[in-house]
Protein backbone atom coordinates (compact mmCIF):
# COMPACT_ATOMS: atom_id res chain seq x y z
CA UNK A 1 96.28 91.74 114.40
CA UNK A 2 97.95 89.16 111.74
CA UNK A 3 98.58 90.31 108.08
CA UNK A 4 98.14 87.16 105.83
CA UNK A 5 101.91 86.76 104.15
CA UNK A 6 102.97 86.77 100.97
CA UNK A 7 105.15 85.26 98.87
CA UNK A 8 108.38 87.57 98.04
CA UNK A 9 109.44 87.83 94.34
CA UNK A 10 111.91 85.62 92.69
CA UNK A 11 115.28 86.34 90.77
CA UNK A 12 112.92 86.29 87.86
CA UNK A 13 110.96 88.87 89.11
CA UNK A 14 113.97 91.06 90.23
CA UNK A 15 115.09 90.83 86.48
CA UNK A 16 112.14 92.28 85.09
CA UNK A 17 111.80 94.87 87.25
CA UNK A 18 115.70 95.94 86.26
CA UNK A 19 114.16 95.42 82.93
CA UNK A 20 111.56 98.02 83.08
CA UNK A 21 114.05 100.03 85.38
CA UNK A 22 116.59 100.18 82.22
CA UNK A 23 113.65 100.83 79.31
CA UNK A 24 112.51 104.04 81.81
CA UNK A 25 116.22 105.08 82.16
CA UNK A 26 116.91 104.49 78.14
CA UNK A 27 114.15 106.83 78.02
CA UNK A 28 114.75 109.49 80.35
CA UNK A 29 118.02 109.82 78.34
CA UNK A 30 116.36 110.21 75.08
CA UNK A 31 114.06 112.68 76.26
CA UNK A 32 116.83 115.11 77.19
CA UNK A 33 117.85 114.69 73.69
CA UNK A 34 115.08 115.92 71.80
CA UNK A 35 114.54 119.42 71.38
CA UNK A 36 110.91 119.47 70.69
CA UNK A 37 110.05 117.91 74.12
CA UNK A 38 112.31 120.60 75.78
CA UNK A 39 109.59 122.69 77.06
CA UNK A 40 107.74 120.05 78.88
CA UNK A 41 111.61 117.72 79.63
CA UNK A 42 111.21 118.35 83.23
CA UNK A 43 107.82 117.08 83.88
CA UNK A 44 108.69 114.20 81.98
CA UNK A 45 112.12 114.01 83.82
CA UNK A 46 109.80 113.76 87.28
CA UNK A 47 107.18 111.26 85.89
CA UNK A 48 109.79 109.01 84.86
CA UNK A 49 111.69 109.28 87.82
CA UNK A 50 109.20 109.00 90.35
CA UNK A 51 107.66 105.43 88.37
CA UNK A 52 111.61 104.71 89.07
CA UNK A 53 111.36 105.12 92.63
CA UNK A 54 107.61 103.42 93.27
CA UNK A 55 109.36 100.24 91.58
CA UNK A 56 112.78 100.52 93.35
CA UNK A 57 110.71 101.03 96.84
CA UNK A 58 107.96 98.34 96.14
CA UNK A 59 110.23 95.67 94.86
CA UNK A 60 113.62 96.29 95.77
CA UNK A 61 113.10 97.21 99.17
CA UNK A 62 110.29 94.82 99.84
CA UNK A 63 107.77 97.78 100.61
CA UNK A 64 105.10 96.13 99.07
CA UNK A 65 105.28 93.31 101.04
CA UNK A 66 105.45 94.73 104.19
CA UNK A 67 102.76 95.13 106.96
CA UNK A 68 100.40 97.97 105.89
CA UNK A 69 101.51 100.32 109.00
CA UNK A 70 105.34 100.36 107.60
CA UNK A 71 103.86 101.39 104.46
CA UNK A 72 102.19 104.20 105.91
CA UNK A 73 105.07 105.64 107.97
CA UNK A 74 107.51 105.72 104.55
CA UNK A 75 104.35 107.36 103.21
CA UNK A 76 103.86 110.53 105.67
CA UNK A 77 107.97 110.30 105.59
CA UNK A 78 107.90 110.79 102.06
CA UNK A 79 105.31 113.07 101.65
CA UNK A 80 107.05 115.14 105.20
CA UNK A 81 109.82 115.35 102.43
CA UNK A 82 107.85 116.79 99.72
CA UNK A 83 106.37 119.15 101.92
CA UNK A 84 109.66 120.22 103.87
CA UNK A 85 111.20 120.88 100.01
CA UNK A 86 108.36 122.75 98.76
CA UNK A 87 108.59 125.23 101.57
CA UNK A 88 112.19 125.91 101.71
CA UNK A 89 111.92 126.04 97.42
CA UNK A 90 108.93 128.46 98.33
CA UNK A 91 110.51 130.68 100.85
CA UNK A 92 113.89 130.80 99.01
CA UNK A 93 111.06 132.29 95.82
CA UNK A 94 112.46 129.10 93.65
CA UNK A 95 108.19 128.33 93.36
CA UNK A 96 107.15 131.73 92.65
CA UNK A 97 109.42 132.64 90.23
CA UNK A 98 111.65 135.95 92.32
């Protein structure tokens, strides 16, 4: 079972990407500036910071060029993660608000 390869991404590529990586940061830090976005900051804290991590993971640690069955474990490892924080946030009553 062969997975065809591909070609990894050159210095080029690794400069755009910390390109885009500094425009998302420039604007998570202008976000937390302005007041009018402060009741909705937080879910566009997360947005922003999870776009941060899909490009860190895909590019930066090759995950996107890796076979398909490493992708799927950091998957169910990530989403293990989500789920183990959600519970302990919900029994500690951070999720429901006590």
């Amino acid at each position: 079972m062969s997975e065809t390869a591909h070609v990894h991404p050159t210095p080029r590529d690794y400069w755009q990407i910390a390109g885009v990586l500094f425009v998302i940061t420039a604007v998570e830090v202008a976000v937390a500036y302005i007041e009018a976005l402060d009741p909705v900051v937080a879910p566009i804290l997360l947005t922003l910071s999870a776009a941060k991590f899909v490009l860190v993971v895909g590019w930066f640690m090759h995950l996107k060029y890796d076979l398909k069955r490493y992708r799927r474990f950091f998957y169910l490892g990530l989403a293990g993660a989500v789920l183990l924080l959600g519970g302990t946030l919900f029994t500690f009553g951070v999720l429901i608000g006590h």
